[in-house]
Each structure stands twice: as C-alpha cells, then as structure tokens.
PDB file of N, CA and C in Angstrom:
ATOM      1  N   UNK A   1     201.411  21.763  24.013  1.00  0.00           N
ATOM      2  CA  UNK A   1     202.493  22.546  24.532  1.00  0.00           C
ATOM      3  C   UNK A   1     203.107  23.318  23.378  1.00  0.00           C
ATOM      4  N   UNK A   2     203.562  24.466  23.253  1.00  0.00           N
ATOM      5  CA  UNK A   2     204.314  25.125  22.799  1.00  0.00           C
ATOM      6  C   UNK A   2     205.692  25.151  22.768  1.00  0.00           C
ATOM      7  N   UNK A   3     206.049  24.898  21.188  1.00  0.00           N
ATOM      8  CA  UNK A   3     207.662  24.935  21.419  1.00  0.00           C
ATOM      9  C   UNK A   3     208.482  25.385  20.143  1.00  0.00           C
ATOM     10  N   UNK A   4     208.844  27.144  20.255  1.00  0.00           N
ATOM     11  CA  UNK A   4     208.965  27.869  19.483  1.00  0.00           C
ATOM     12  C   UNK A   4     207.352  28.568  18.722  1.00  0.00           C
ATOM     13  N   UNK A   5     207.072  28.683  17.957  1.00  0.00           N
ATOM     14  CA  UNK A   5     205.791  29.490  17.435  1.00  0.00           C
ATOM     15  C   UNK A   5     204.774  28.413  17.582  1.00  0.00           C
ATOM     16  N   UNK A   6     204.904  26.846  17.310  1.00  0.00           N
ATOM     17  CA  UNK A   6     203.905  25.796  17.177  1.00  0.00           C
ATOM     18  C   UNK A   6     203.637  25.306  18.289  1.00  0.00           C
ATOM     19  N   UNK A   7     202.545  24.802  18.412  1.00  0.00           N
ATOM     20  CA  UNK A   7     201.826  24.076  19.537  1.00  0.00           C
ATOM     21  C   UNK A   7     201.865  22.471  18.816  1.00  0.00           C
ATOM     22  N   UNK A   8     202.343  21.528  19.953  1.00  0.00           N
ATOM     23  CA  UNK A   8     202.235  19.998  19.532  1.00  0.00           C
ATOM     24  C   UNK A   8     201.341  19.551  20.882  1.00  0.00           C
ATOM     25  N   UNK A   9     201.689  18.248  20.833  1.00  0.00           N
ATOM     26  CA  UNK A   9     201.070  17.165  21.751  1.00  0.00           C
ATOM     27  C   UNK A   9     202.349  16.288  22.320  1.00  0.00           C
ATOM     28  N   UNK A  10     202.069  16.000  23.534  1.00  0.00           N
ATOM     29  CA  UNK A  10     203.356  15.310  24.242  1.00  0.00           C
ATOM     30  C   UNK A  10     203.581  14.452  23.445  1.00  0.00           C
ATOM     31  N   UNK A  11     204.848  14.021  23.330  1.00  0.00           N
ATOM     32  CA  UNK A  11     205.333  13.103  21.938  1.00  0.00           C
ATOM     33  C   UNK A  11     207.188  12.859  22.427  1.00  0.00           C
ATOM     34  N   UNK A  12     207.051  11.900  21.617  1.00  0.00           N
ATOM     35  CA  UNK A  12     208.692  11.872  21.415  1.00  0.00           C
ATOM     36  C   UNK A  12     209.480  10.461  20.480  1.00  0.00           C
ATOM     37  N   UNK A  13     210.496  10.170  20.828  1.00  0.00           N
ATOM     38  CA  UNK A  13     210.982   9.195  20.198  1.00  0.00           C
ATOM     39  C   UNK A  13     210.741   7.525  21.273  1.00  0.00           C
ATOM     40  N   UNK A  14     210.666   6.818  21.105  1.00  0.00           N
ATOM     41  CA  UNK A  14     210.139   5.049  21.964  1.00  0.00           C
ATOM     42  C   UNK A  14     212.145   4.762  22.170  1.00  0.00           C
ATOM     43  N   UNK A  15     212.454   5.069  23.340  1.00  0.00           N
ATOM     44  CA  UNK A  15     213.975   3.757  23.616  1.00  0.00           C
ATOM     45  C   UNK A  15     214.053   2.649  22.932  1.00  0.00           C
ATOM     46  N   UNK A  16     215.275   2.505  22.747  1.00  0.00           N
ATOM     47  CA  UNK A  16     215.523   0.720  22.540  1.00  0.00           C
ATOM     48  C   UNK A  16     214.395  -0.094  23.487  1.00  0.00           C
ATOM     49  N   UNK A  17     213.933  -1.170  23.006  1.00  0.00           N
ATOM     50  CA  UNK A  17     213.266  -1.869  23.478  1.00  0.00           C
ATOM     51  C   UNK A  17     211.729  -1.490  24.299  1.00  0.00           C
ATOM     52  N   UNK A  18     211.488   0.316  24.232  1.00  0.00           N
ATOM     53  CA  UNK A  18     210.301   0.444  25.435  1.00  0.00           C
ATOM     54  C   UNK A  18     208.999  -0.157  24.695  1.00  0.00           C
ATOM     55  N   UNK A  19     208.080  -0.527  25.570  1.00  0.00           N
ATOM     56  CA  UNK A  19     206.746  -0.606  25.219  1.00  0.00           C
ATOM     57  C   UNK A  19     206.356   0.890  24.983  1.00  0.00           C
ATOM     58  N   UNK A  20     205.159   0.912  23.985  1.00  0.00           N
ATOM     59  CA  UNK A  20     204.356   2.374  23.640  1.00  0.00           C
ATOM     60  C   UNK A  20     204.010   3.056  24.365  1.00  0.00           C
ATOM     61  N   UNK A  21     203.304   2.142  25.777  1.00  0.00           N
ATOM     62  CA  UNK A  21     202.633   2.754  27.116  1.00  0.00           C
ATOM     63  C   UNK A  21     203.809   3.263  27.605  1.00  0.00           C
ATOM     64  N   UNK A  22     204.920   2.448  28.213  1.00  0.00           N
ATOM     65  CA  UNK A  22     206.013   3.270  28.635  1.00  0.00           C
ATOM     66  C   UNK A  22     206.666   4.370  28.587  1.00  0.00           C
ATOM     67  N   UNK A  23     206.505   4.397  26.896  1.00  0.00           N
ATOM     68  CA  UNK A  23     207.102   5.559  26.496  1.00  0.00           C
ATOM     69  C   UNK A  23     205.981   6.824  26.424  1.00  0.00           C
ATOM     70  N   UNK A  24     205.031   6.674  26.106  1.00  0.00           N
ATOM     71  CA  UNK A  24     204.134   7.551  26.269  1.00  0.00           C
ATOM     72  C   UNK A  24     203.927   7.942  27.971  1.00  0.00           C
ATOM     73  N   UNK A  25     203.807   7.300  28.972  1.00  0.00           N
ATOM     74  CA  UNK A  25     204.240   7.283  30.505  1.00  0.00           C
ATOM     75  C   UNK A  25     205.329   8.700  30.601  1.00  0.00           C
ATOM     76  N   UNK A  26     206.546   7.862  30.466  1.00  0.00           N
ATOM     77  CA  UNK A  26     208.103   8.717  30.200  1.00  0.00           C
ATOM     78  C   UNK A  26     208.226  10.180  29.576  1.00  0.00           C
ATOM     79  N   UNK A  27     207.170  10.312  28.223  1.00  0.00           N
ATOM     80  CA  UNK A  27     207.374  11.156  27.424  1.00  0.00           C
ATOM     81  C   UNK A  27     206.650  12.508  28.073  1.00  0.00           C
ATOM     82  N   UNK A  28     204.990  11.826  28.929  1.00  0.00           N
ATOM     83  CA  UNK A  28     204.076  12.470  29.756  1.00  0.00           C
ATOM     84  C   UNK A  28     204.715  13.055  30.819  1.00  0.00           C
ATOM     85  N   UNK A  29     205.573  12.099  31.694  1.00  0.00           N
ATOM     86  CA  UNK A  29     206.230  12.946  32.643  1.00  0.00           C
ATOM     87  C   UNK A  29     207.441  13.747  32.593  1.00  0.00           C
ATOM     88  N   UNK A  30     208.156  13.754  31.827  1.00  0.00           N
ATOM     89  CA  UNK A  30     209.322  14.229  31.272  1.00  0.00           C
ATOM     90  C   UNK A  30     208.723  15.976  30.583  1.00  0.00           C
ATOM     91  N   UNK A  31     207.522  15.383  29.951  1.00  0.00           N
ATOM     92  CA  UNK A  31     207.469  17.084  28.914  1.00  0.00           C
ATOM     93  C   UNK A  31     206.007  17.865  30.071  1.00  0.00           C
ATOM     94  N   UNK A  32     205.529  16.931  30.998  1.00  0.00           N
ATOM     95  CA  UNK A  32     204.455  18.046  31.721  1.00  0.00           C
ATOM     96  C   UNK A  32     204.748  18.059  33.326  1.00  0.00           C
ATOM     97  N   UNK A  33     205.383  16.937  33.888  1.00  0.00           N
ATOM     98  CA  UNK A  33     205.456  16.436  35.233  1.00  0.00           C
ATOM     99  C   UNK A  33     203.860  15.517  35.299  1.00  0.00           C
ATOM    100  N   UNK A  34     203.309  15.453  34.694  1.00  0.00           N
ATOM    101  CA  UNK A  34     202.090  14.076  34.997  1.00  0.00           C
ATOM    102  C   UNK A  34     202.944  12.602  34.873  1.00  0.00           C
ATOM    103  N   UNK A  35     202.670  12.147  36.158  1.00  0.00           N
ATOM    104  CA  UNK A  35     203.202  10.866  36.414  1.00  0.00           C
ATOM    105  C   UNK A  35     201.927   9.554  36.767  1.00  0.00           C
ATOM    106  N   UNK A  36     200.861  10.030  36.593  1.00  0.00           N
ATOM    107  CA  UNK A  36     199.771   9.411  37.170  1.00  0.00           C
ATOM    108  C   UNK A  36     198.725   9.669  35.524  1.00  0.00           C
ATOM    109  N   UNK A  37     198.021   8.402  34.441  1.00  0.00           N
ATOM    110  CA  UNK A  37     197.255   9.153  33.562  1.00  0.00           C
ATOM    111  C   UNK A  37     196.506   7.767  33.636  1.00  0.00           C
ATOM    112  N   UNK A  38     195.582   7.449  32.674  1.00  0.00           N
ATOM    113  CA  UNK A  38     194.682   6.414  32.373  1.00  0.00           C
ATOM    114  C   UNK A  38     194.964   6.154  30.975  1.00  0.00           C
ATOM    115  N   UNK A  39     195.508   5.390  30.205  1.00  0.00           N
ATOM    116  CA  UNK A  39     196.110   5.078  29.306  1.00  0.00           C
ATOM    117  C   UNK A  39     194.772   4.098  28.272  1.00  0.00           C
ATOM    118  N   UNK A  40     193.871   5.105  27.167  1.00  0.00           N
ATOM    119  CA  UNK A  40     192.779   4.428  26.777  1.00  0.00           C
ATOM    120  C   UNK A  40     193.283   3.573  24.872  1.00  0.00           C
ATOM    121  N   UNK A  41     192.443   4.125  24.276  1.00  0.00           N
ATOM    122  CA  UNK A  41     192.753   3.176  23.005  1.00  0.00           C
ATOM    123  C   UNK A  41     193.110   4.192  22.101  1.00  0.00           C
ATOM    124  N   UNK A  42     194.102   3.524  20.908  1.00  0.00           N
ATOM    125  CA  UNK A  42     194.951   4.674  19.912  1.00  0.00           C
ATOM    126  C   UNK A  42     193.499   5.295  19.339  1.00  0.00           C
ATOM    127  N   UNK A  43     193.690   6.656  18.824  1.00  0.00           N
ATOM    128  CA  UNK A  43     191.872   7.112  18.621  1.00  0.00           C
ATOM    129  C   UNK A  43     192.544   7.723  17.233  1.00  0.00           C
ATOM    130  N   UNK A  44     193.961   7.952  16.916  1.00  0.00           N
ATOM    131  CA  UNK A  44     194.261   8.388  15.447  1.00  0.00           C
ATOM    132  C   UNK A  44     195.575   7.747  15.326  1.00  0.00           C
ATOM    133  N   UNK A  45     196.330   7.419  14.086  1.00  0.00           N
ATOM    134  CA  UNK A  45     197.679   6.698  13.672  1.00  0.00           C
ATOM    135  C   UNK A  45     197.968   8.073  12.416  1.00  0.00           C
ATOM    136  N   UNK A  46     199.183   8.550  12.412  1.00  0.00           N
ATOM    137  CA  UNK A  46     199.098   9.763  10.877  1.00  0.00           C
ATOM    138  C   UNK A  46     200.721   9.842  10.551  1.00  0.00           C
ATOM    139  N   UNK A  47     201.497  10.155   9.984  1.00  0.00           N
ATOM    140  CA  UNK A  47     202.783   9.525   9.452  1.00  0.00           C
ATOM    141  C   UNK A  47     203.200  10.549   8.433  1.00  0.00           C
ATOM    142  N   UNK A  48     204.095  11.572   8.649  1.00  0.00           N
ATOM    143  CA  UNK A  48     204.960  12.339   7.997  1.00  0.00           C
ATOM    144  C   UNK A  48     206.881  12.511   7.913  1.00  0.00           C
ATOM    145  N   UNK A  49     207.574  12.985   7.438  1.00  0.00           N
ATOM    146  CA  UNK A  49     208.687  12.789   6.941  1.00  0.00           C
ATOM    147  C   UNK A  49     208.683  14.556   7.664  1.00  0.00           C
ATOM    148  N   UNK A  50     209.816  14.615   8.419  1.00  0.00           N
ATOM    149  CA  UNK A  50     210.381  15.833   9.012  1.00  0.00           C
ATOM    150  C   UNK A  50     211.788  15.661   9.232  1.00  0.00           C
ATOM    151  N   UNK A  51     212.859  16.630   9.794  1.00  0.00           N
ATOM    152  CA  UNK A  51     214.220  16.723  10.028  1.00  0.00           C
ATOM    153  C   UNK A  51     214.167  16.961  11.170  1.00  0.00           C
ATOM    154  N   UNK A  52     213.948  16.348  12.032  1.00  0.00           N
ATOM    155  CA  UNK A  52     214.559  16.385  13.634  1.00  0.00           C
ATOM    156  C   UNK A  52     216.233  17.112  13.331  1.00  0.00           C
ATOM    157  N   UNK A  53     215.995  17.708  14.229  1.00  0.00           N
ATOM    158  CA  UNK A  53     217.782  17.356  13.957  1.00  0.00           C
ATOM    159  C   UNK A  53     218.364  17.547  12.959  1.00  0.00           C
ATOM    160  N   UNK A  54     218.469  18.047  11.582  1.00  0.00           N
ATOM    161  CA  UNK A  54     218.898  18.156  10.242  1.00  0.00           C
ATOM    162  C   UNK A  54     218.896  17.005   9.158  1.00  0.00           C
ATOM    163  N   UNK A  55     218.229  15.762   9.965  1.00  0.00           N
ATOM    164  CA  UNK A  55     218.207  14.702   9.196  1.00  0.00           C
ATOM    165  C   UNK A  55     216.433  13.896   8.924  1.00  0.00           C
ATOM    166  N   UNK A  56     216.436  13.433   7.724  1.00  0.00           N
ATOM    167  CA  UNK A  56     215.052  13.392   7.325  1.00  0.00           C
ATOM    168  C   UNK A  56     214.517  12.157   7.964  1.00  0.00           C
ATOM    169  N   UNK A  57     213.673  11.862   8.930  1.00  0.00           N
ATOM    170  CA  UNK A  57     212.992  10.973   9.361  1.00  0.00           C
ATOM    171  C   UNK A  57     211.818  10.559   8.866  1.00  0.00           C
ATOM    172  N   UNK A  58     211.087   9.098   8.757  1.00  0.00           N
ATOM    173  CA  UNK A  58     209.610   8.923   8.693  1.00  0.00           C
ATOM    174  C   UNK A  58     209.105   8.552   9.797  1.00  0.00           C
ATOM    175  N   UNK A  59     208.030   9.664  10.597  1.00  0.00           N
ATOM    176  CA  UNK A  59     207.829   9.694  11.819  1.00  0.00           C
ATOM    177  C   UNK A  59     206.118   9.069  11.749  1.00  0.00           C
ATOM    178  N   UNK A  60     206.083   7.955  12.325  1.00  0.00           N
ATOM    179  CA  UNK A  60     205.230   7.333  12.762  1.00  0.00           C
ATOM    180  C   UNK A  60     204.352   7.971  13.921  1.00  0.00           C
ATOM    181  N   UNK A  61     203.469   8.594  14.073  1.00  0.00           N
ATOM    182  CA  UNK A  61     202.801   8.989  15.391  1.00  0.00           C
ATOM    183  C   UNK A  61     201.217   7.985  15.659  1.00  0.00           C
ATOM    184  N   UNK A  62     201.252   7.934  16.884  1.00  0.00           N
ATOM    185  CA  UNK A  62     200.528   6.996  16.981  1.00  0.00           C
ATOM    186  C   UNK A  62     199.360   8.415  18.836  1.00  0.00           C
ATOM    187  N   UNK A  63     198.873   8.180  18.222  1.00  0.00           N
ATOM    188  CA  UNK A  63     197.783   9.425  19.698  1.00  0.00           C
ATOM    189  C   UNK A  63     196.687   8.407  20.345  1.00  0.00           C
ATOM    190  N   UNK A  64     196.767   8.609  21.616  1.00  0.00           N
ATOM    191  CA  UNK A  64     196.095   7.576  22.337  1.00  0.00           C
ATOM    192  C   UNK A  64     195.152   8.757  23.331  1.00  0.00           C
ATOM    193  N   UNK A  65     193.821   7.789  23.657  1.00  0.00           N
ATOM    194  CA  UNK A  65     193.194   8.436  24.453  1.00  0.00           C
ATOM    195  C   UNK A  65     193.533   9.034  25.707  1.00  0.00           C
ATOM    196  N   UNK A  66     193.875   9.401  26.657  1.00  0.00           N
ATOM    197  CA  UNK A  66     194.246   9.702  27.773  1.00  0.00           C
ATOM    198  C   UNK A  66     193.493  10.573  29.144  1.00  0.00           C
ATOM    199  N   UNK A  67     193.225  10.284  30.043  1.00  0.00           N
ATOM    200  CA  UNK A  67     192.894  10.841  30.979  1.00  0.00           C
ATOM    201  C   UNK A  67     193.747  10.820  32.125  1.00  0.00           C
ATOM    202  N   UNK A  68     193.786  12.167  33.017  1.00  0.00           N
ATOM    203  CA  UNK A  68     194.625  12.305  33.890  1.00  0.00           C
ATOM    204  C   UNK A  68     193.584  12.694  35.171  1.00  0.00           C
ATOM    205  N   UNK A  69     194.168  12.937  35.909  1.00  0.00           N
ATOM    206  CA  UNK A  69     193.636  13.371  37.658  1.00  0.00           C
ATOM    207  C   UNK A  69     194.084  14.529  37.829  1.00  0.00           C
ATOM    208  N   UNK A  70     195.183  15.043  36.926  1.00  0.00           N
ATOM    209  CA  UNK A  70     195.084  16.822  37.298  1.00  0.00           C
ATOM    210  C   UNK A  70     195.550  18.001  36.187  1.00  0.00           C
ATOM    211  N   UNK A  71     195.386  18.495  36.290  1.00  0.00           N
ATOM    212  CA  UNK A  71     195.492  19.686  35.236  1.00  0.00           C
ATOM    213  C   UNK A  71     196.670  20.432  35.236  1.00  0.00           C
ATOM    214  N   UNK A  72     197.272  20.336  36.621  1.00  0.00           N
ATOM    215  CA  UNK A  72     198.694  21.178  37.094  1.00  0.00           C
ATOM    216  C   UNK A  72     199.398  20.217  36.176  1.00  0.00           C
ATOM    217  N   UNK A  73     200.428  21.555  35.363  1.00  0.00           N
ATOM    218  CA  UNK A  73     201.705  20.579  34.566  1.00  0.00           C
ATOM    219  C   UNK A  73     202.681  21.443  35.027  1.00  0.00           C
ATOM    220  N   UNK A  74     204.235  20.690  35.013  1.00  0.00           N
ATOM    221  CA  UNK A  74     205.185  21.260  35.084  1.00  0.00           C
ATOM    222  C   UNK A  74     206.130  21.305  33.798  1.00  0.00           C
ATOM    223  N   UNK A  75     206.379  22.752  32.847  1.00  0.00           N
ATOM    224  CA  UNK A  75     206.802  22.125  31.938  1.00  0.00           C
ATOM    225  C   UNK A  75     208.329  21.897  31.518  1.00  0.00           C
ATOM    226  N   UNK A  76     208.624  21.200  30.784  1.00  0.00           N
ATOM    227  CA  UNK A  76     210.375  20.878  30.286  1.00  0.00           C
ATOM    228  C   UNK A  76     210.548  22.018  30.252  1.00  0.00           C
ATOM    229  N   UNK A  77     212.209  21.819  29.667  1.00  0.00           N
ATOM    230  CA  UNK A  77     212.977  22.964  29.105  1.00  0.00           C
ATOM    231  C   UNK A  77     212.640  23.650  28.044  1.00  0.00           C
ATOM    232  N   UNK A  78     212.099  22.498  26.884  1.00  0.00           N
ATOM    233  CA  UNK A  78     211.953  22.920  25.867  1.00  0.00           C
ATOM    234  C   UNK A  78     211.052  23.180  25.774  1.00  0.00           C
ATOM    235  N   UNK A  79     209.582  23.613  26.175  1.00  0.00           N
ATOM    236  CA  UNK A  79     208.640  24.228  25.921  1.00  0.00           C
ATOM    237  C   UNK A  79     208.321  25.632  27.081  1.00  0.00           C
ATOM    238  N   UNK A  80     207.751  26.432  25.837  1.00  0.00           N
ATOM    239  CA  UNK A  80     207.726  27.762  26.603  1.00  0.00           C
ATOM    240  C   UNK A  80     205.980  27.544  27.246  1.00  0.00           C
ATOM    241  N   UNK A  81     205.227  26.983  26.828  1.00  0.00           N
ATOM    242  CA  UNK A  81     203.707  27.428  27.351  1.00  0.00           C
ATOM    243  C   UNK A  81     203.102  26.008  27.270  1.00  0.00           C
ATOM    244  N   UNK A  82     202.119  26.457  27.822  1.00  0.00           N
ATOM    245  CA  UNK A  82     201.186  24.533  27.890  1.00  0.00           C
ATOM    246  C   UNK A  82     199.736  25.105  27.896  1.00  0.00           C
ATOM    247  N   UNK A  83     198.869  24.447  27.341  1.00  0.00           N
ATOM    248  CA  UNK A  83     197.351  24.630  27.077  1.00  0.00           C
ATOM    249  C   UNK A  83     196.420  23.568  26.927  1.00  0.00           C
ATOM    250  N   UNK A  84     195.221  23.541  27.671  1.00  0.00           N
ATOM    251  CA  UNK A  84     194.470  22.120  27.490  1.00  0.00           C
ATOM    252  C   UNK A  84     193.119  22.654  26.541  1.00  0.00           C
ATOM    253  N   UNK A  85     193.688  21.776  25.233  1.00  0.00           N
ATOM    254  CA  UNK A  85     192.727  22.402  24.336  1.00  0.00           C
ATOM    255  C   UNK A  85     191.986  21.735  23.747  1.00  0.00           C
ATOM    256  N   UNK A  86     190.638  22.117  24.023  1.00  0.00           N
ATOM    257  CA  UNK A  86     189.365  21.573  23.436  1.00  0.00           C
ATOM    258  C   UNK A  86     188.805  21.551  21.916  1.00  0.00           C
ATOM    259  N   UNK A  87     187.699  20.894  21.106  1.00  0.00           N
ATOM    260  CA  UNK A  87     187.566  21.367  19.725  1.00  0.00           C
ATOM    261  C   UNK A  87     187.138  22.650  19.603  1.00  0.00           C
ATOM    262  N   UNK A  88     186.127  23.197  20.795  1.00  0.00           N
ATOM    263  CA  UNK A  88     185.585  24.693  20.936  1.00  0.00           C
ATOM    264  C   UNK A  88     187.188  25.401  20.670  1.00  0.00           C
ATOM    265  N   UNK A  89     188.177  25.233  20.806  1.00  0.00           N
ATOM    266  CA  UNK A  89     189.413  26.170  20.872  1.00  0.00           C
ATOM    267  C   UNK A  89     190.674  26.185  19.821  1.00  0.00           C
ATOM    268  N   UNK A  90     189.848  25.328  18.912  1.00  0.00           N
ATOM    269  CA  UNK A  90     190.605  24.829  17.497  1.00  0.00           C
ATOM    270  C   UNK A  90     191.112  26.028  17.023  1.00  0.00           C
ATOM    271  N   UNK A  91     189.818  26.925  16.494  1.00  0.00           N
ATOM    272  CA  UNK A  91     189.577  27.829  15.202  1.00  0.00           C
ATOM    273  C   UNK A  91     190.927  29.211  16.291  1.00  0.00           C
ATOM    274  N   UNK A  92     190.840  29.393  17.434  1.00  0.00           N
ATOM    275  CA  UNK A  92     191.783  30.449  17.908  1.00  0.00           C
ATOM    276  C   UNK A  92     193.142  29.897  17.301  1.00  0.00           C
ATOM    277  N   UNK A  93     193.711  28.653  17.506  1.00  0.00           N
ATOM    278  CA  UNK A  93     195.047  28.253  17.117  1.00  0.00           C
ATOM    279  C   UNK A  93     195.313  28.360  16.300  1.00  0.00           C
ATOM    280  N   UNK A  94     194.144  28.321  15.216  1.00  0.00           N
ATOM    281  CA  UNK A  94     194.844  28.388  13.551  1.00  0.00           C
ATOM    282  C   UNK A  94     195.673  27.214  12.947  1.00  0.00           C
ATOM    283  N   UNK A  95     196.250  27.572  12.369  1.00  0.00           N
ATOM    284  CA  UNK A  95     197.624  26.936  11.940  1.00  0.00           C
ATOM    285  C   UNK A  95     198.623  26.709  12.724  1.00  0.00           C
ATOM    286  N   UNK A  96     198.761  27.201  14.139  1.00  0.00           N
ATOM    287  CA  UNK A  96     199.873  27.129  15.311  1.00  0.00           C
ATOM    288  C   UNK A  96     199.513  25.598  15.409  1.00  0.00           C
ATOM    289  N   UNK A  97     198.374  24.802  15.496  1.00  0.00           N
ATOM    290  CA  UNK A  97     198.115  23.492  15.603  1.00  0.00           C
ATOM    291  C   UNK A  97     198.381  22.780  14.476  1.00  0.00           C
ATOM    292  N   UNK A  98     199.532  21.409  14.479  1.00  0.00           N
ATOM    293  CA  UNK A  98     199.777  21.051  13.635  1.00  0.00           C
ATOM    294  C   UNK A  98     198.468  20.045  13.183  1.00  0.00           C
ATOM    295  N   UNK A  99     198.122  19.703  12.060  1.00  0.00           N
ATOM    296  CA  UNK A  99     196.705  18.903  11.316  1.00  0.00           C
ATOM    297  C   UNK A  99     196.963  17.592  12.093  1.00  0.00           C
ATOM    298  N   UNK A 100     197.767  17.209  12.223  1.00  0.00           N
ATOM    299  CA  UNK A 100     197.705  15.803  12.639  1.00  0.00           C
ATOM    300  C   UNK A 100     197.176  15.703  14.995  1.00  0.00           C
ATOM    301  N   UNK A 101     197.522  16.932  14.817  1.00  0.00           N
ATOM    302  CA  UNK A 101     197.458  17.026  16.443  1.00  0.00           C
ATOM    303  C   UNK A 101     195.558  17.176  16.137  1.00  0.00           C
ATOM    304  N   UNK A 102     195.070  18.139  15.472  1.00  0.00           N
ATOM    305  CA  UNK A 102     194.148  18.723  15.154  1.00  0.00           C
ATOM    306  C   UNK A 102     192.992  17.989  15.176  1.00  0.00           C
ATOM    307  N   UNK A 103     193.213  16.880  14.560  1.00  0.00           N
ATOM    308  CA  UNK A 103     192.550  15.558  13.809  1.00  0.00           C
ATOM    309  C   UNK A 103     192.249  14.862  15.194  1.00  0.00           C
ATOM    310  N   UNK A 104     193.543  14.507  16.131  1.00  0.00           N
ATOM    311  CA  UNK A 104     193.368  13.538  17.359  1.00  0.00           C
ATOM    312  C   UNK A 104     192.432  14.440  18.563  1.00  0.00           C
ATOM    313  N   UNK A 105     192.478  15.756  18.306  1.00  0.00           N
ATOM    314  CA  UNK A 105     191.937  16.242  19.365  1.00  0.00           C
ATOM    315  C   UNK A 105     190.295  16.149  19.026  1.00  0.00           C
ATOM    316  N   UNK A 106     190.107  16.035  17.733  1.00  0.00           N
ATOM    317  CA  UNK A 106     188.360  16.242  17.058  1.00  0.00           C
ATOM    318  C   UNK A 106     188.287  14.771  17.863  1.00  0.00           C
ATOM    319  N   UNK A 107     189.017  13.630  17.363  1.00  0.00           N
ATOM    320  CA  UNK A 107     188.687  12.018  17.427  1.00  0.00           C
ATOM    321  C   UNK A 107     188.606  11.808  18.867  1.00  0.00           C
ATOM    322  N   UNK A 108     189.404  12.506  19.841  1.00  0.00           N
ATOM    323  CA  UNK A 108     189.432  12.196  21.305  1.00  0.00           C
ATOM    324  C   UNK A 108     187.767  13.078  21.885  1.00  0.00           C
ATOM    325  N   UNK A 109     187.533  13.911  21.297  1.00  0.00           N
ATOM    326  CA  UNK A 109     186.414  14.611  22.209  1.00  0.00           C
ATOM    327  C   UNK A 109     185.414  13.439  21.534  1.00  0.00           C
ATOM    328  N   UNK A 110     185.310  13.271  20.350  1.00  0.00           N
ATOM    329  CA  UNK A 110     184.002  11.978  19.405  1.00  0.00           C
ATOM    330  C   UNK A 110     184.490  10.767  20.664  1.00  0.00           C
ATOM    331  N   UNK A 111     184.949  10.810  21.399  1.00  0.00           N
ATOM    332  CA  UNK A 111     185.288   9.259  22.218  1.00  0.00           C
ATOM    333  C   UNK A 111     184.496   9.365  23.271  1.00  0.00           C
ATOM    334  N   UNK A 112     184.349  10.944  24.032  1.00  0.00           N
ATOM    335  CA  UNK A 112     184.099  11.267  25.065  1.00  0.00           C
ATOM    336  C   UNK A 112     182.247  11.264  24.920  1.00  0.00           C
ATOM    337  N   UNK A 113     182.149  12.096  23.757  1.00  0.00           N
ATOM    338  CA  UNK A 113     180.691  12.141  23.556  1.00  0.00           C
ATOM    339  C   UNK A 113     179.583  11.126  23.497  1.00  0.00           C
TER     340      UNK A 113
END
C-alpha cells in the first residue's frame, strides 16, 4: 500500500497484550478491509530504528506468509493506493519499496515455488 511517496506492507504496532496473529488479523482488516486470510509461517524477521511520530523507535518487524480468498481491498485513511506485487514487479518500484518489504516479498514467492 502506498502512503505518501512509499509503498509498505500491512503493518502496525501489537496492543497491550495481543497475540501476533491477532494483530496481524486487526492490522489486515483495518489497513485493506480483508477479514478472512490463511495465516502461514514468519518467512523474514528485519529490525530498524525510525521516528514514528517524532520519536525514535526500535521497530521489530516480523512478515508472515499469507494467503487470502480475494483480491478486492478496501483501503484506510491513510493510504492513497494499494498494489499486489509480485518479484516480476520489483525492478518498476525502485526504491518506492522499502528493502525490508523487498526481501519478504523475494522469500514469500521462494515459499510458493
């Protein structure tokens, strides 16, 4: 999804107390409207320091396999565009794809193959 010039991957922060699945569940339906997915095994773990918010975090990301039943998304507020993107569709994004999204999308298609 797109939000401002960069393209990410559904993501967000885990509640007090949620399980990973949950929140990945929550985070899925909240940023596309998919409420229905197949929840497979983490396929990359990658860990950088950013400012959410004006303040410096160490952000743990954790990318899990996933399959869904449909392609229709509905998206949040905060994203302007949504795209289902393959490794064939890397080299168009450029740099709009952050490396760590980049990496899970190579490792998720090596799952499929």
């Amino acid at each position: 999804m797109r939000e401002g010039e960069r393209w990410q991957a559904v993501g967000g922060r885990l509640e007090k107390g949620e399980k990973l699945e949950d929140g990945l569940r929550r985070e899925t339906k909240e940023e596309t409207g998919i409420d229905t997915m197949e929840i497979g095994k983490v396929i990359h773990v990658d860990e950088w320091f950013a400012k959410p918010e004006g303040e410096l975090k160490h952000i743990v990301a954790l990318f899990f396999h996933c399959k869904v039943e449909t392609t229709e998304v509905t998206l949040s507020e905060e994203h302007q565009e949504f795209a289902w993107v393959t490794v064939s569709d890397l080299d168009a994004y450029g740099e709009l794809i952050e490396k760590e999204i980049r990496e899970a999308i190579i490792l998720a298609d090596m799952q499929v193959a």
